[in-house]
N, C-alpha and C. Protein backbone atom coordinates (compact mmCIF):
# COMPACT_ATOMS: atom_id res chain seq x y z
N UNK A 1 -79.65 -91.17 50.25
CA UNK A 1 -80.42 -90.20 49.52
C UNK A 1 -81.77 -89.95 50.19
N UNK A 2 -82.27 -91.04 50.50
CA UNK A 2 -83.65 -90.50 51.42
C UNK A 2 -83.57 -89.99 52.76
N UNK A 3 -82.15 -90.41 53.34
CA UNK A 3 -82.26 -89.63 54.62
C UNK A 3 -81.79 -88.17 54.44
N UNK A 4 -81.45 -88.07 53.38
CA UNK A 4 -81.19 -86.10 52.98
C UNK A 4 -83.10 -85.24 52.66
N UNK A 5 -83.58 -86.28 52.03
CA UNK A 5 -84.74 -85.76 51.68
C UNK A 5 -85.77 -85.28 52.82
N UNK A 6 -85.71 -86.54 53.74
CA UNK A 6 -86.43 -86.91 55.00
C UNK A 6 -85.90 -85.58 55.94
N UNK A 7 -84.16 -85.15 55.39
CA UNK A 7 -83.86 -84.37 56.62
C UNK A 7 -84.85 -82.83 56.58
N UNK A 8 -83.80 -83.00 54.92
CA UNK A 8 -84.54 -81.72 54.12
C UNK A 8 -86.05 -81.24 54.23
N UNK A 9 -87.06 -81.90 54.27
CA UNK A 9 -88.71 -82.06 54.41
C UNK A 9 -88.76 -81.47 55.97
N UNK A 10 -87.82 -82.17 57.08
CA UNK A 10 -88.39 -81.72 58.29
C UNK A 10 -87.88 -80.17 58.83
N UNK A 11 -86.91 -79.97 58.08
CA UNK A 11 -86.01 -78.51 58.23
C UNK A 11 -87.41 -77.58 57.72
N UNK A 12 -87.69 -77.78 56.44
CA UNK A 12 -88.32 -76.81 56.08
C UNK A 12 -89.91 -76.65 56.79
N UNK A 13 -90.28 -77.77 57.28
CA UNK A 13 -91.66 -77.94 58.54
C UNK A 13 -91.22 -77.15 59.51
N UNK A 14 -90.09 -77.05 59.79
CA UNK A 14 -89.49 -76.19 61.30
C UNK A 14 -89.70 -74.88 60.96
N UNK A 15 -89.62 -74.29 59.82
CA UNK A 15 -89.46 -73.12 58.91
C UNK A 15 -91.08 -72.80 58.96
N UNK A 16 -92.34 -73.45 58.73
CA UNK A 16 -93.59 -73.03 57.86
C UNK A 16 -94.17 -73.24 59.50
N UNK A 17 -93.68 -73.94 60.77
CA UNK A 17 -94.22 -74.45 61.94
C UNK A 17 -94.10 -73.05 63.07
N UNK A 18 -92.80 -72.50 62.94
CA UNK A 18 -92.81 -70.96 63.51
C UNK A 18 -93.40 -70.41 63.20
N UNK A 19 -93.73 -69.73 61.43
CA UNK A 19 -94.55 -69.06 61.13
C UNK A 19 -96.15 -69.10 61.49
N UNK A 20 -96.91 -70.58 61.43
CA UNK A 20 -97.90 -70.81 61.92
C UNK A 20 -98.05 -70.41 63.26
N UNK A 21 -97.26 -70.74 64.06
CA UNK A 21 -97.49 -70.52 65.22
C UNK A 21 -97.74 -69.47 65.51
N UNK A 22 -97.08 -68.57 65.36
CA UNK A 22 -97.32 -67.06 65.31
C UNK A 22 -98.85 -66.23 64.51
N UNK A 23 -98.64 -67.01 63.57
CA UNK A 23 -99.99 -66.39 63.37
C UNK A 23 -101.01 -67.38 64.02
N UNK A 24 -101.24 -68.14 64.87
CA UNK A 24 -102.30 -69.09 65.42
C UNK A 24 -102.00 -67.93 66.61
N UNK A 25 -101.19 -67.70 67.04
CA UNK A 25 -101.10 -67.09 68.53
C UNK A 25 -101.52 -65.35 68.01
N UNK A 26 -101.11 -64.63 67.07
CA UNK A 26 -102.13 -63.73 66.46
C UNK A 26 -103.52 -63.61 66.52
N UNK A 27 -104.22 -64.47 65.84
CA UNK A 27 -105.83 -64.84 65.78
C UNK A 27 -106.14 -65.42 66.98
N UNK A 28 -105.52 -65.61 68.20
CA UNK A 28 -105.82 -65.80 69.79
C UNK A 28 -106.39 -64.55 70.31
N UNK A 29 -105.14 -63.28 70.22
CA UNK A 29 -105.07 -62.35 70.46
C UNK A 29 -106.41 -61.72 70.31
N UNK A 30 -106.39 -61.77 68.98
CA UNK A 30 -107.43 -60.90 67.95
C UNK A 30 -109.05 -61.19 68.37
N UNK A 31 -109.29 -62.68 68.46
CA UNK A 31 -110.33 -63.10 68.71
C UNK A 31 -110.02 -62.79 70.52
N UNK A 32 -109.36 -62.89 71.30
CA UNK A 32 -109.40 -62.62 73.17
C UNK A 32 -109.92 -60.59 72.88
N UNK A 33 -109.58 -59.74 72.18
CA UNK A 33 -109.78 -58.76 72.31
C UNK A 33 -111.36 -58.88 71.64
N UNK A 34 -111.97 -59.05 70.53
CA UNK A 34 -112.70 -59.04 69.86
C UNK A 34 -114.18 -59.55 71.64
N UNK A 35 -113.87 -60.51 71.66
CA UNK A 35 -114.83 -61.10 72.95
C UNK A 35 -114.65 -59.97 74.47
N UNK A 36 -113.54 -59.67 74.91
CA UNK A 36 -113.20 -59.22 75.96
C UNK A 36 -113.44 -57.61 76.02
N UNK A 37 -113.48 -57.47 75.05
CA UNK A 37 -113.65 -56.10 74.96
C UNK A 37 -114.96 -55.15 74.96
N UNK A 38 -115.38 -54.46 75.77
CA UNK A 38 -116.69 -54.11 75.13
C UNK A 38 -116.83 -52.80 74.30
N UNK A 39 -118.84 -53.24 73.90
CA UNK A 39 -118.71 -52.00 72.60
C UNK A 39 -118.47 -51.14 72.90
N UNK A 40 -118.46 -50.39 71.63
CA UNK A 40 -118.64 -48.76 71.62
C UNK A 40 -119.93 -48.21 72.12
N UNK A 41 -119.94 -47.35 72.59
CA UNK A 41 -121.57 -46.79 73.01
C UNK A 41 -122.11 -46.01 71.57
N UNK A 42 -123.40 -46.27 71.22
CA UNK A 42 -123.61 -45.41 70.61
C UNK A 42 -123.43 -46.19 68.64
N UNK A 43 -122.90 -47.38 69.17
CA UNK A 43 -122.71 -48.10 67.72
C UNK A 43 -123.29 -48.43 66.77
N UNK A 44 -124.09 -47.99 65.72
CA UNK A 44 -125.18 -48.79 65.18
C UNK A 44 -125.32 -50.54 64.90
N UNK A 45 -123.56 -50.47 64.37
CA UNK A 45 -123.39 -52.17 64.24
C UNK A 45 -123.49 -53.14 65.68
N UNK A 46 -123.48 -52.24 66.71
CA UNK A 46 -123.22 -52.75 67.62
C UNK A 46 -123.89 -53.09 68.96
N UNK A 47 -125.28 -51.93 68.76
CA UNK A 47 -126.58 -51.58 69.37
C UNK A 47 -127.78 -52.81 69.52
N UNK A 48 -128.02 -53.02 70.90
CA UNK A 48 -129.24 -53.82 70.81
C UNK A 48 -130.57 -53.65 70.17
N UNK A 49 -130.63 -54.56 69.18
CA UNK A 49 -132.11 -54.05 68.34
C UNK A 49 -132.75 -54.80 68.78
N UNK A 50 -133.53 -55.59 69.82
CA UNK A 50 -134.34 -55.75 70.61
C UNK A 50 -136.00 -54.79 70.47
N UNK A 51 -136.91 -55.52 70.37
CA UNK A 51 -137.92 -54.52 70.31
C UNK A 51 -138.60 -54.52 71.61
């Protein structure tokens, strides 16, 4: 009975462990564009306010 439970527990980690992954490798993406990318010209949010 516990080695059904034990099996059962790691099946469904395999299940919630793809999904993570994917979204960890998402928010890679997101944050590599966010840094790599440059601004817009002309941005207010985005403009050096430097005096």
């Amino acid at each position: 009975m516990a080695a059904s439970i034990l099996a059962d527990g790691a099946f469904l980690a395999d299940d919630a462990e793809s999904t993570h992954l994917r979204l960890f490798i998402a928010h890679l993406v997101s944050l590599l564009a966010i840094t790599l990318l440059p601004p817009r010209r002309n941005d207010p949010l985005t403009r050096d306010v430097r005096p």
